[in-house]
Structure formats: structure tokens, C-alpha cells
N, C-alpha and C. Protein backbone atom coordinates (compact mmCIF):
# COMPACT_ATOMS: atom_id res chain seq x y z
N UNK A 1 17.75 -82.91 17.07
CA UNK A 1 16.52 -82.22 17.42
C UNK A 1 16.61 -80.78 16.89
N UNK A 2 15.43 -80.45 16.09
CA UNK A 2 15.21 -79.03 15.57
C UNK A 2 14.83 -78.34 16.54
N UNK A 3 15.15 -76.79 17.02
CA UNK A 3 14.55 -76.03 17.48
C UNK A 3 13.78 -74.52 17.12
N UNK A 4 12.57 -74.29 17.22
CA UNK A 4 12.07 -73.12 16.90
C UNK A 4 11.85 -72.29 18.00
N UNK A 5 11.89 -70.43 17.84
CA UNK A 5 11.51 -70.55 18.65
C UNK A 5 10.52 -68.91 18.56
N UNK A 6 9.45 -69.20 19.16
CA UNK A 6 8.41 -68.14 18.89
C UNK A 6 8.51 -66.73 19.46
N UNK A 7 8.16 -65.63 18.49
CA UNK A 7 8.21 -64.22 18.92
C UNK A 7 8.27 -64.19 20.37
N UNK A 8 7.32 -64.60 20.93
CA UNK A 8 6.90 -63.92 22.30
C UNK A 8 7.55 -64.87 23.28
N UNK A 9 8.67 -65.72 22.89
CA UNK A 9 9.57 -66.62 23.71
C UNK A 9 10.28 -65.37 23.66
N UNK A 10 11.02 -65.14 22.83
CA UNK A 10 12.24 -64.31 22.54
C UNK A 10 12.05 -62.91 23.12
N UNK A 11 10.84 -62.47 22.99
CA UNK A 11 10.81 -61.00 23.40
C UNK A 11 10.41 -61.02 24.93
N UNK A 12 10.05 -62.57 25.62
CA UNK A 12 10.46 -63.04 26.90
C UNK A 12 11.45 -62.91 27.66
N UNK A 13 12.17 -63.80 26.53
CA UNK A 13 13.89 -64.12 26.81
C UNK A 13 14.77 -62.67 27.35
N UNK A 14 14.52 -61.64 25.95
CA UNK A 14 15.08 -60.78 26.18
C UNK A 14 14.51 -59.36 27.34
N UNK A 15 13.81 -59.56 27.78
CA UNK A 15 13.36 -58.70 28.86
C UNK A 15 13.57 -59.41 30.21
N UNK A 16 13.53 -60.86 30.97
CA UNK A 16 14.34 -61.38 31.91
C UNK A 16 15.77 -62.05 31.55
N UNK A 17 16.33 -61.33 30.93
CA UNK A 17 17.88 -61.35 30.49
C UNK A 17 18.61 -62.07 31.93
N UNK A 18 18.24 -61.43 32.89
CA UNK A 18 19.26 -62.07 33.82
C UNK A 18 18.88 -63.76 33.92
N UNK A 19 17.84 -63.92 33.76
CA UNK A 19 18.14 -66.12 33.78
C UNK A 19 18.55 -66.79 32.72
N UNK A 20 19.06 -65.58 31.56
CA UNK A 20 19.51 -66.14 30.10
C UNK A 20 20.28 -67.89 30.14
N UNK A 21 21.17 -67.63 31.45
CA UNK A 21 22.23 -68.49 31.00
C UNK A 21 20.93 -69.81 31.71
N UNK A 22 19.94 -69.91 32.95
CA UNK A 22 19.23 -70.66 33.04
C UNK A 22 18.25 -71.36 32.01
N UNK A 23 17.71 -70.59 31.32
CA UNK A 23 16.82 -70.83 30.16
C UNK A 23 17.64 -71.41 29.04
N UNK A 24 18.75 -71.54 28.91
CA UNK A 24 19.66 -71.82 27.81
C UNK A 24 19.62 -73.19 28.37
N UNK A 25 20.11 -73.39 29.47
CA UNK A 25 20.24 -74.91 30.03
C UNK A 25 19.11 -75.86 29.71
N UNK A 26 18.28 -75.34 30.70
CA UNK A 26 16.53 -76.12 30.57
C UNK A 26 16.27 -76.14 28.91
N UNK A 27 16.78 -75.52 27.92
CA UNK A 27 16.33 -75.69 26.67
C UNK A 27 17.07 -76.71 25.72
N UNK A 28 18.39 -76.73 26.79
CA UNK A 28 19.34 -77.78 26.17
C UNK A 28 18.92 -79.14 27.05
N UNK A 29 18.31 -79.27 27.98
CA UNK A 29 17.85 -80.11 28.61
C UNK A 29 16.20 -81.15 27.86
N UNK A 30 15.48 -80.17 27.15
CA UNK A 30 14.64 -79.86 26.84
C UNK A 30 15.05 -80.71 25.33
N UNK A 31 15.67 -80.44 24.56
CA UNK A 31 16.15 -80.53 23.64
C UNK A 31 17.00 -82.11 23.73
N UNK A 32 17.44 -82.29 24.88
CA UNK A 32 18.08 -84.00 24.42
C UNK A 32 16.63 -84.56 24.64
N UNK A 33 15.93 -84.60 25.52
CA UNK A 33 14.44 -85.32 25.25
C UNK A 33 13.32 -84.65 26.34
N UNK A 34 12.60 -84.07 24.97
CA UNK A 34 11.36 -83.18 25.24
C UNK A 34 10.12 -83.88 26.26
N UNK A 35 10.12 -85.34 26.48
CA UNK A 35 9.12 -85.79 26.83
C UNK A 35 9.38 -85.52 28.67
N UNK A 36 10.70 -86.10 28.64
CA UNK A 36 11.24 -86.48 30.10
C UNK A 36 11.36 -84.72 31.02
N UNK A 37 11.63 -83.74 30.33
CA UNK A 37 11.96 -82.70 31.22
C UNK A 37 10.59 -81.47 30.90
N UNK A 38 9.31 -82.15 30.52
CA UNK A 38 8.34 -81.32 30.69
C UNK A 38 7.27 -81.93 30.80
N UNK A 39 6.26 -81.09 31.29
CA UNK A 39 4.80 -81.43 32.16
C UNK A 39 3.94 -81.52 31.02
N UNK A 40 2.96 -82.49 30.33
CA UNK A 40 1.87 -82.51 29.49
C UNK A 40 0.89 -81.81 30.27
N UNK A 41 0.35 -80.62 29.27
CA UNK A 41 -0.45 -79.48 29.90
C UNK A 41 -2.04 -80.03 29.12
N UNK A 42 -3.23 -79.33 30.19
CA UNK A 42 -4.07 -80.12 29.58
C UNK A 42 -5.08 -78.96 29.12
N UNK A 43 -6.25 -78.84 29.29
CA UNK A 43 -7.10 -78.09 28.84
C UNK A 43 -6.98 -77.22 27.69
N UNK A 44 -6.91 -75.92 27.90
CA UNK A 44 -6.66 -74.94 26.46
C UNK A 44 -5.26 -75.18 26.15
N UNK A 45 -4.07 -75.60 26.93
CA UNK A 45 -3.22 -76.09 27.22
C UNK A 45 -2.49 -77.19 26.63
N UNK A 46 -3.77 -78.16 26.06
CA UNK A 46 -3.80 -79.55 25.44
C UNK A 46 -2.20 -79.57 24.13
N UNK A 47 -1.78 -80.38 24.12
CA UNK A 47 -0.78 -80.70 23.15
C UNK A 47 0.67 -79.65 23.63
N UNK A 48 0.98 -78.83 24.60
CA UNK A 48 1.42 -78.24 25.00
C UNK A 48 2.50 -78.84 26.59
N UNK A 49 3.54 -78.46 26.24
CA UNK A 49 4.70 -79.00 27.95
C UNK A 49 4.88 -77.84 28.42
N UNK A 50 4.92 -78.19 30.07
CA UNK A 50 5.89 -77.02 30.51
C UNK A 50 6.89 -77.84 31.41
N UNK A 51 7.90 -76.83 31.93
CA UNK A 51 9.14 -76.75 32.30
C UNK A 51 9.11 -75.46 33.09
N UNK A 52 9.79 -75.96 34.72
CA UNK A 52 10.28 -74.92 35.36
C UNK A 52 11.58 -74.77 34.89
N UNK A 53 11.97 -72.86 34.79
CA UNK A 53 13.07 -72.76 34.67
C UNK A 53 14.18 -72.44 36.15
N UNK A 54 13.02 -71.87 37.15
CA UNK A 54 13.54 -71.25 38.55
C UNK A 54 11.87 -71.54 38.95
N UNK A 55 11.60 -71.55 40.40
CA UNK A 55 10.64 -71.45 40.92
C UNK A 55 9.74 -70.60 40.46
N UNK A 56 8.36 -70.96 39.83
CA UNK A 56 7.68 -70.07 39.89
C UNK A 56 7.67 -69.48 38.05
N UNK A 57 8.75 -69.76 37.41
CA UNK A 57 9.04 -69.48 36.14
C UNK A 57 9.46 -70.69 35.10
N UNK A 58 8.61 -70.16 34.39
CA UNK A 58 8.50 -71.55 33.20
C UNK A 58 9.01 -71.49 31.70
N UNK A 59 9.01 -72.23 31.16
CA UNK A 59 8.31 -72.42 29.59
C UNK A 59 7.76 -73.82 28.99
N UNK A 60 6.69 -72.99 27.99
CA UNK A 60 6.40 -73.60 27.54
C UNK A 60 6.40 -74.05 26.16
N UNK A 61 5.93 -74.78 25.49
CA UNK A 61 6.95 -75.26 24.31
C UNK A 61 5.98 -76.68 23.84
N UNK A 62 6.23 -77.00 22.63
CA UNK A 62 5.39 -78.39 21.96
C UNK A 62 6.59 -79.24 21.12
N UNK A 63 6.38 -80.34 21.38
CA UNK A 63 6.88 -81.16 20.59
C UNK A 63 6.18 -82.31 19.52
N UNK A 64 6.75 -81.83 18.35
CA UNK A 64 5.71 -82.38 17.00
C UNK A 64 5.59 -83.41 17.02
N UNK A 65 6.80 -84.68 17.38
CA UNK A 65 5.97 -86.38 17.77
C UNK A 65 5.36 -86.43 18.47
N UNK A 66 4.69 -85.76 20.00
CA UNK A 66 4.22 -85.96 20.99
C UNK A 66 2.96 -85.38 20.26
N UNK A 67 2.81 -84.50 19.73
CA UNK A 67 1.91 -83.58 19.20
C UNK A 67 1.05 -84.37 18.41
N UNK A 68 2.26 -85.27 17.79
CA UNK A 68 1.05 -86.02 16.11
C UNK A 68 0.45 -86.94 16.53
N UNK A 69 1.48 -87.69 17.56
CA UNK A 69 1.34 -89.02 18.27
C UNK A 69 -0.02 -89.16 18.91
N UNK A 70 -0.57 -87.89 19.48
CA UNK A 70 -1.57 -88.17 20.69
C UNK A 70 -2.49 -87.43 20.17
N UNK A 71 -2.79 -86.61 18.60
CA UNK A 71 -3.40 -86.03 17.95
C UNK A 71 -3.70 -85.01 18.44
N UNK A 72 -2.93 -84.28 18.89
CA UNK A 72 -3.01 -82.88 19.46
C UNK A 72 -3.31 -81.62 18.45
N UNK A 73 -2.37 -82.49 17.49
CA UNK A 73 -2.09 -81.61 16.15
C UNK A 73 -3.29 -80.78 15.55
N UNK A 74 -4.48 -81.62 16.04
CA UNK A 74 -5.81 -81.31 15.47
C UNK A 74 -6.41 -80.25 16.25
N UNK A 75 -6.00 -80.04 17.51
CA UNK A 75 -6.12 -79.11 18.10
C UNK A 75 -4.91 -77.85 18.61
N UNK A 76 -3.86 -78.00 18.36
CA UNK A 76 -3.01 -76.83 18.86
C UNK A 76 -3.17 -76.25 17.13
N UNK A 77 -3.12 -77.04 15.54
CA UNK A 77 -2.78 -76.03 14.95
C UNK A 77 -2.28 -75.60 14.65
N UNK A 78 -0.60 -75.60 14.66
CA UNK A 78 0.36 -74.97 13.81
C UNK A 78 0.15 -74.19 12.40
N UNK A 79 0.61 -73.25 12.15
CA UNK A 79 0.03 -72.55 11.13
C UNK A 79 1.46 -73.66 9.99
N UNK A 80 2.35 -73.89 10.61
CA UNK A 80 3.29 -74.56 9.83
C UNK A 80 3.63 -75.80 9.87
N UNK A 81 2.73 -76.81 10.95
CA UNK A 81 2.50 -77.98 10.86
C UNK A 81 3.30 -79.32 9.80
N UNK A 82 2.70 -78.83 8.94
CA UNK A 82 3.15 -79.74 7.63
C UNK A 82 4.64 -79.83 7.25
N UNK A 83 4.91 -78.44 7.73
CA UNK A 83 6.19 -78.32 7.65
C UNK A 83 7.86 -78.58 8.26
N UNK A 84 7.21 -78.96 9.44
CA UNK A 84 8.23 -79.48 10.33
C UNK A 84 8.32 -80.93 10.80
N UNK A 85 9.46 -81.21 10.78
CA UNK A 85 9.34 -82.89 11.01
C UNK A 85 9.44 -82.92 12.28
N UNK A 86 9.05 -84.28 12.91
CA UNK A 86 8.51 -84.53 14.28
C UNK A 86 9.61 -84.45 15.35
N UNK A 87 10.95 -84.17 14.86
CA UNK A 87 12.08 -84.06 15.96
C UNK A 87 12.29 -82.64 16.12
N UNK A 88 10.90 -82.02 16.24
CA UNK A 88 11.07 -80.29 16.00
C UNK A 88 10.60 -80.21 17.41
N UNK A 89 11.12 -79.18 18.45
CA UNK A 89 10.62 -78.45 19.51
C UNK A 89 10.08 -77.15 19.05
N UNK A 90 9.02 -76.31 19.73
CA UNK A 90 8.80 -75.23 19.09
C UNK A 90 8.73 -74.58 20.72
N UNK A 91 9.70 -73.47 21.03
CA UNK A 91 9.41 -73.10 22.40
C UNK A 91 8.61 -71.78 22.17
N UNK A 92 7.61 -71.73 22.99
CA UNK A 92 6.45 -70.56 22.68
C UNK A 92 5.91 -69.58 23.59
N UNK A 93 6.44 -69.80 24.79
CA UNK A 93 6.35 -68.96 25.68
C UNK A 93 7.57 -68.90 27.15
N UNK A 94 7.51 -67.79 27.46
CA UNK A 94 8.87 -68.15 28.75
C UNK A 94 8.26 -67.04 29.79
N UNK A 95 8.31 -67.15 30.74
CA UNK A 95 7.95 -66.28 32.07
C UNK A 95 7.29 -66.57 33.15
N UNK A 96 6.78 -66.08 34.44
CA UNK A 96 6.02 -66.17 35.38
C UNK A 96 5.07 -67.28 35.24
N UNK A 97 4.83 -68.08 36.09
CA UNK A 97 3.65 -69.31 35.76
C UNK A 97 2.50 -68.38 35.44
N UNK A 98 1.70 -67.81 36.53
CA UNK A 98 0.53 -67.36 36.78
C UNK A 98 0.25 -66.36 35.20
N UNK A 99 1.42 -65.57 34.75
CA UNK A 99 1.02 -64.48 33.62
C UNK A 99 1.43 -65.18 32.50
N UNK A 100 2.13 -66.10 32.59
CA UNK A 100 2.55 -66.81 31.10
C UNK A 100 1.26 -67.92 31.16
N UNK A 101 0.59 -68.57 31.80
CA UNK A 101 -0.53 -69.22 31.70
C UNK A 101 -1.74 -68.32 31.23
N UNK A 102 -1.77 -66.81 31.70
CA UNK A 102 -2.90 -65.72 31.33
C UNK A 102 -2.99 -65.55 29.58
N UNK A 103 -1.74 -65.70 29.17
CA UNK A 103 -1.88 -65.21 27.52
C UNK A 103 -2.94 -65.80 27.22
């Protein structure tokens, strides 16, 4: 399994530093199989999982077979789509449910 992982994961990551070693887990968790350890999100949301990392704190993240499979693709959009093969995770957001759902 490929992993990507987006600006505003990382500049997540690195400002709640203290659950580093939590978020590392759930991503390695995440990563043996994307389907089983996250929530299919729906609305603007559509083609999109989440994952608690601690109560209350998440990420979220897409996976490109689930993505192509259920034609999500047509709606989330990847600007690099074409480019990644379907055993790709792309994690895209990490933080607070309520403000990481606001972006």
C-alpha cells in the first residue's frame, strides 16, 4: 500500500505533535486495510473515510480502489488521479472532528 500525504495533514500532524506516536499507529492500521478501519463519509464528504485517532479526533483520508470502485472519483477529483494506482491512501486531513469537518 502507497501512502500520500497532504499539506494540511502534515502541518496538522506537526502542531498536535503530542499524539504523533497515536496517528502513526491508526495510519499503520489504516494502511494494512483502508476499508475496515474507516467510516465512508457522505455528503460534501462523499468518496472520503474517517478514523478516530483519540476521542473526538480524527482523520481523514481516501482510498483510490474504494474511490474508482464506487465512482467517487468523479466527484472528489484528484488533481493527480490518473496518476496513482488504486493501492494508494491519500491522508488529507488530521484534527478535531467538529473543525476538521469545518474546512
Amino acid at each position: 500500500m502507497e501512502a500520500l500525504f497532504e499539506e494540511a495533514f502534515l502541518k496538522a500532524l506537526e502542531k498536535h505533535s503530542s499524539i504523533k506516536k497515536l496517528v502513526k499507529r491508526k495510519v499503520d492500521l489504516i494502511l494494512e486495510n483502508p476499508v475496515a478501519f474507516g467510516e465512508p463519509l457522505k455528503g460534501s464528504w462523499q468518496g472520503f473515510y474517517s478514523c478516530p485517532v483519540k476521542r473526538n479526533f480524527i482523520i481523514i483520508y481516501l482510498y483510490c480502489d474504494a474511490c474508482r470502485n464506487k465512482g467517487d472519483d468523479a466527484v472528489v477529483l484528484c488533481h493527480d488521479c490518473s496518476e496513482t494506482n488504486n493501492r494508494t491512501v491519500r491522508f488529507v486531513l488530521l484534527g478535531p472532528h467538529d473543525k476538521t469537518y469545518g474546512i
